[in-house]
Protein backbone atom coordinates (compact mmCIF):
# COMPACT_ATOMS: atom_id res chain seq x y z
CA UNK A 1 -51.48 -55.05 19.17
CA UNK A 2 -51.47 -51.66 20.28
CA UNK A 3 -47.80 -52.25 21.47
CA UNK A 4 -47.02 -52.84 18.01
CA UNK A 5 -48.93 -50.10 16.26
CA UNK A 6 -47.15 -47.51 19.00
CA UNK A 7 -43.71 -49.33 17.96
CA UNK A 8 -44.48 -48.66 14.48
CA UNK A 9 -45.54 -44.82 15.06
CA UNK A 10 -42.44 -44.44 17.37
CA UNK A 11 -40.46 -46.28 13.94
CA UNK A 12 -41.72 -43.30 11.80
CA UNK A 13 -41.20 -40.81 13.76
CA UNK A 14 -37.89 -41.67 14.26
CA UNK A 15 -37.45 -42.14 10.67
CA UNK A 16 -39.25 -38.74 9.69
CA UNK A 17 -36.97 -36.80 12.55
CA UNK A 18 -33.97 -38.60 11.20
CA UNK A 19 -34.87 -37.23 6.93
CA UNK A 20 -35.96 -33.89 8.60
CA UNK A 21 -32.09 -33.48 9.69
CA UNK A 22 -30.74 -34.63 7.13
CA UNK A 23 -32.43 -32.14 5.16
CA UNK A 24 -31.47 -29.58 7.40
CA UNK A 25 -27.47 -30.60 7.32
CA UNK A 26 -28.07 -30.76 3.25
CA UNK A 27 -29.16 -27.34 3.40
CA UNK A 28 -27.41 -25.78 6.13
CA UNK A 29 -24.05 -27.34 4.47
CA UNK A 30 -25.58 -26.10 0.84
CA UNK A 31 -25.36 -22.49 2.46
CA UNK A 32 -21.81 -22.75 4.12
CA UNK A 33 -20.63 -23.93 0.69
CA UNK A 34 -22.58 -20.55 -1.06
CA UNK A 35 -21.28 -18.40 1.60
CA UNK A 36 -17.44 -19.78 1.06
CA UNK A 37 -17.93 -19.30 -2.59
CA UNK A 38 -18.85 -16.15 -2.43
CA UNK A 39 -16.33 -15.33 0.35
CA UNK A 40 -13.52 -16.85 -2.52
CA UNK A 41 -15.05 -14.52 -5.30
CA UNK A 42 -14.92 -11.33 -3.68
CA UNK A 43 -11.37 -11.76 -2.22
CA UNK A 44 -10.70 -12.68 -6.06
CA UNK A 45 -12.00 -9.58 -6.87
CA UNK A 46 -9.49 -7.53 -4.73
CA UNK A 47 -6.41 -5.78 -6.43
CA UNK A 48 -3.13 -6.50 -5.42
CA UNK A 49 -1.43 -4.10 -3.65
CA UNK A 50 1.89 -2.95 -3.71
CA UNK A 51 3.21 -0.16 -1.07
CA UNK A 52 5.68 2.29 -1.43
CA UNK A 53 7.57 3.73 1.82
CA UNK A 54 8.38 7.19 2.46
CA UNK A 55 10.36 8.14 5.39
CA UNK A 56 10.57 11.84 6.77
CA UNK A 57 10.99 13.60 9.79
CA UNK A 58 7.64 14.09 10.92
CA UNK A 59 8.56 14.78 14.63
CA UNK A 60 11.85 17.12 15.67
CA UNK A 61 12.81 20.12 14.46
CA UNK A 62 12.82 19.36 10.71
CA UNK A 63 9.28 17.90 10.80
CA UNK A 64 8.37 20.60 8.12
CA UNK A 65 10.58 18.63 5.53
CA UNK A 66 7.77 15.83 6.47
CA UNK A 67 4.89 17.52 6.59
CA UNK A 68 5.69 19.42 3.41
CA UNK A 69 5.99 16.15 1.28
CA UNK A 70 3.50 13.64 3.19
CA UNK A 71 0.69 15.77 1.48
CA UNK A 72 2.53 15.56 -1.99
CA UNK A 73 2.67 12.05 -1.74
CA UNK A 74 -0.67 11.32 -0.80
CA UNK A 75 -1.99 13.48 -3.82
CA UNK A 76 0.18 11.06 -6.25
CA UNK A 77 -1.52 8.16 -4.82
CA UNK A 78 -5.06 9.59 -5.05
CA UNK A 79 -4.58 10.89 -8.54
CA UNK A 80 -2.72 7.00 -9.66
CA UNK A 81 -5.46 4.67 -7.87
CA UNK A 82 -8.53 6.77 -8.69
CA UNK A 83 -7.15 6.46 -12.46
CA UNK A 84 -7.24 2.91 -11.92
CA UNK A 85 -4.20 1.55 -10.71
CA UNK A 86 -1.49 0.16 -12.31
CA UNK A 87 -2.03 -2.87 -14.30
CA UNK A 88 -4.50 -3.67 -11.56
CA UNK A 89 -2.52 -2.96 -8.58
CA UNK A 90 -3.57 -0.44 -6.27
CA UNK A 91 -0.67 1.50 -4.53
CA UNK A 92 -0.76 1.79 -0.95
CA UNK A 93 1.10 4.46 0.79
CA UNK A 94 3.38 3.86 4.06
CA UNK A 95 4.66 6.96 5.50
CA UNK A 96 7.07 6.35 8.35
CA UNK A 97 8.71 8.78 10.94
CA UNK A 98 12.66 8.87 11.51
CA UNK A 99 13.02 12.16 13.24
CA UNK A 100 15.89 13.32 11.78
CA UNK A 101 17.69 10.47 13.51
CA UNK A 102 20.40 8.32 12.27
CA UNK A 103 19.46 5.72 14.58
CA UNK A 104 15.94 6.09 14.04
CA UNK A 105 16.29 6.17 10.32
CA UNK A 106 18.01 2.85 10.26
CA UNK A 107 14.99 1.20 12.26
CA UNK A 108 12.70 2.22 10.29
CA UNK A 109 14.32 1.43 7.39
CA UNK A 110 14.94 -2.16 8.45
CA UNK A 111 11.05 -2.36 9.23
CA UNK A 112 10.48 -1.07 5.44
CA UNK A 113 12.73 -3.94 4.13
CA UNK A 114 10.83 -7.17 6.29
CA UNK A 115 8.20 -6.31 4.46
CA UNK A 116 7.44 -7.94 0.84
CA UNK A 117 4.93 -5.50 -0.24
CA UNK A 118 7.03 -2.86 -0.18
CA UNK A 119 8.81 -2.84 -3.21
CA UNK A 120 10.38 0.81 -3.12
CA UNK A 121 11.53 4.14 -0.73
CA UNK A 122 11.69 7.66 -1.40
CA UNK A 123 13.78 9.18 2.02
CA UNK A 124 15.04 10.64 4.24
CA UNK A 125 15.66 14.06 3.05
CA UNK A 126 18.59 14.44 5.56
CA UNK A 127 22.51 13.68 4.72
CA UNK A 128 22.94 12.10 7.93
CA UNK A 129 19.62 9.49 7.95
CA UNK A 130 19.95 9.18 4.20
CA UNK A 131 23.76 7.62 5.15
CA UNK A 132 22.64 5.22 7.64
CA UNK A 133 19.56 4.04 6.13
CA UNK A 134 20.93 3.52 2.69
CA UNK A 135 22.83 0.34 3.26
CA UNK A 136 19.43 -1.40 4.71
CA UNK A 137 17.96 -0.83 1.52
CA UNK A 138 21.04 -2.33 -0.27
CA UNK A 139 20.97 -5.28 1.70
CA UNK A 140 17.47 -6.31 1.26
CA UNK A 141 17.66 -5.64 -2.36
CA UNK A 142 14.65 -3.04 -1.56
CA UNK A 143 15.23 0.24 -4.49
CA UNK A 144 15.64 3.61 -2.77
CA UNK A 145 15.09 6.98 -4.08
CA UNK A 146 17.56 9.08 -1.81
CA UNK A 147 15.12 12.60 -1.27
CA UNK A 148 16.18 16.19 -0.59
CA UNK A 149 19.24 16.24 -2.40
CA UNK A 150 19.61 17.00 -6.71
CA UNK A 151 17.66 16.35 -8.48
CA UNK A 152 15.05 15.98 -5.87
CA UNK A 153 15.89 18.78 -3.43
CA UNK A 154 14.42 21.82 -1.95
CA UNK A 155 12.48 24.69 -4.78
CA UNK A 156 11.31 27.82 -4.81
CA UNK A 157 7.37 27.61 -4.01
CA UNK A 158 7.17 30.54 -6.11
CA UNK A 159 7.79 28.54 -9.29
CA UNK A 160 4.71 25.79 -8.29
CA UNK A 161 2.13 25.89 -10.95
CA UNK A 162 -1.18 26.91 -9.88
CA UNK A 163 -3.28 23.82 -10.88
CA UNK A 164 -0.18 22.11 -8.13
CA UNK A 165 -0.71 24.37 -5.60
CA UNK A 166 -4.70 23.90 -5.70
CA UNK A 167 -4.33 20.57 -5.63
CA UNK A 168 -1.83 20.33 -2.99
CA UNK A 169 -4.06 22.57 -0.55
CA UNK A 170 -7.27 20.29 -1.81
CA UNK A 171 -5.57 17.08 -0.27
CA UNK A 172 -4.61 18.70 2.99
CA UNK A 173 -6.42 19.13 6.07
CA UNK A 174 -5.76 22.63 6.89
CA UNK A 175 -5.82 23.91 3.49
CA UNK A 176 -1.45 24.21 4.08
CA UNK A 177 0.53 25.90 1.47
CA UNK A 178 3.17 24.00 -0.37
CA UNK A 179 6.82 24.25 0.81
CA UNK A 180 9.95 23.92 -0.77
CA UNK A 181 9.91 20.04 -0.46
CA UNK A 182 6.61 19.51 -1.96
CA UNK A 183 7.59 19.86 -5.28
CA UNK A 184 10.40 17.77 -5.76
CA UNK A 185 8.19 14.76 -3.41
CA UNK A 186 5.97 14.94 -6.13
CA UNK A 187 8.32 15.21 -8.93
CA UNK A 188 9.89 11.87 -7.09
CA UNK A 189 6.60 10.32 -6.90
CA UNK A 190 5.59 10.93 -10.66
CA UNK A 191 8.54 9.11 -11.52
CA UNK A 192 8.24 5.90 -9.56
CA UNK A 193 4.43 5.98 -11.36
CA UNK A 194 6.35 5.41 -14.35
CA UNK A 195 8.92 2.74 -12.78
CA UNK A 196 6.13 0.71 -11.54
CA UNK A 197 4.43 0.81 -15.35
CA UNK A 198 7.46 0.00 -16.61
CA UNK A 199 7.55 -3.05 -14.39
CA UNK A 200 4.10 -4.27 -15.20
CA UNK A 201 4.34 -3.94 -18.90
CA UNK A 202 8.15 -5.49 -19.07
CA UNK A 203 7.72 -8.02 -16.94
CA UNK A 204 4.49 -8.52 -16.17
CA UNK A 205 4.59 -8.17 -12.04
CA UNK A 206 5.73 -5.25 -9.62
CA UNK A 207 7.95 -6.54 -7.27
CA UNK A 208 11.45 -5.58 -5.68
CA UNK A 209 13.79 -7.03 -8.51
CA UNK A 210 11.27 -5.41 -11.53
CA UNK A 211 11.33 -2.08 -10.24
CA UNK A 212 15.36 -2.37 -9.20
CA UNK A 213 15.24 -3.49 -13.11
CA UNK A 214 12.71 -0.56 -14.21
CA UNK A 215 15.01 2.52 -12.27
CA UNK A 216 18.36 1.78 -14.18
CA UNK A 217 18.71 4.41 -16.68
CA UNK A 218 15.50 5.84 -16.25
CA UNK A 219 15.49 10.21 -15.55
C-alpha cells in the first residue's frame, strides 16, 4: 500500500516538475520573442545612412589644404543631420588621407569605391592625386567632385562672412581660423546637400546612379 501511495506522490511530482518547466520554457521563450521584437523595432527605427568621402592631404607638407577643409566639412554635416537629414537619411562623413600622393590617392580612392554607402567624393585638391584618382571613380560609377581647382579653389579668407568664420572656429578643436580652402569645401559641400535632395525627391532613393543623375547640369 504504502509502495503505491509513494508511487503515486513520486507520479505527481514528476508531473508538477514536468508543468513547472514547461511554464518556465513558455515564459522564458515569451521573453526571447519580446526581446527580438523589440530588438527588430528599434533597428527599424534607425535612418539610413549614406556617406560621402572626402580625401585630402592630411599628412605631408600640404596637410593644411586638409586640415583647412576637414573642419568645413564636418560643419555641413552637423548643420544637414541636426536639421533632420535628408528625406530620412542621415549623412555620414568619411574623411580619408592621401598625402599628396599619387599612389596614395589612388588607394584610397579604390577603398572609397568598394564601398556601397558611399555614394559621392569631393578630392583631392592636388593636380597630380586629382589625375590618378579620377579614373577609380569613373570606373566604379562612384560621382566625384574634383576640389581645389575653379570653381572650388583656394579664396581670400578676408572675404569669409562673419557668421562662417564663427561657425567654422565653433566646430574646431583649437578654435583654428579658416584658410583659403575652407570656403570653397563648404561651398562644395552645400552643393552636394542639394544633389542628394534632388535625388530623394526625383527618385525617391540616394544612391550612386541618383546622385550621378542629380549633378548633370546642376551649378
Amino acid at each position: 500500500m504504502w509502495c503505491s501511495v509513494n508511487r503515486k506522490i513520486g507520479d505527481w511530482r514528476s508531473e508538477i516538475v514536468s508543468r513547472l518547466r514547461q511554464i518556465s520554457n513558455l515564459n522564458l521563450q515569451s521573453l526571447i520573442s519580446t526581446l527580438f521584437l523589440l530588438f527588430l523595432t528599434g533597428c527599424a527605427s534607425v535612418s539610413p545612412v549614406v556617406k560621402i568621402g572626402l580625401v585630402a592631404p592630411f599628412e605631408g607638407e600640404n596637410r593644411a589644404i586638409g586640415y583647412d577643409v576637414i573642419y568645413a566639412a564636418r560643419l555641413v554635416v552637423r548643420e544637414i543631420n541636426e536639421a533632420g537629414g535628408i528625406g530620412g537619411y542621415r549623412v555620414a562623413l568619411v574623411a580619408l588621407d592621401d598625402g599628396g600622393d599619387p599612389e596614395l590617392a589612388r588607394q584610397t580612392a579604390a577603398s572609397l569605391a568598394i564601398d556601397p554607402a558611399v555614394v559621392a567624393v569631393l578630392g583631392h585638391w592636388q593636380e597630380g592625386t586629382t589625375a590618378v584618382a579620377q579614373p577609380v571613380y569613373t570606373q566604379n560609377d562612384l560621382p566625384f567632385i574634383p576640389m581645389g581647382e575653379p570653381p572650388f579653389g583656394p579664396a581670400d579668407p578676408a572675404a569669409y562672412p562673419p557668421d562662417f568664420l564663427a561657425k567654422y572656429q565653433a566646430v574646431s578643436p583649437f578654435a583654428e581660423t579658416a584658410g583659403p580652402y575652407a570656403g570653397s569645401a563648404y561651398d562644395a559641400f552645400q552643393l552636394l546637400w542639394q544633389v542628394l535632395e534632388k535625388s530623394e525627391q526625383t527618385y525617391g532613393r540616394i544612391d550612386r546612379e541618383t546622385v550621378a543623375k542629380s549633378l548633370n547640369g546642376l551649378q
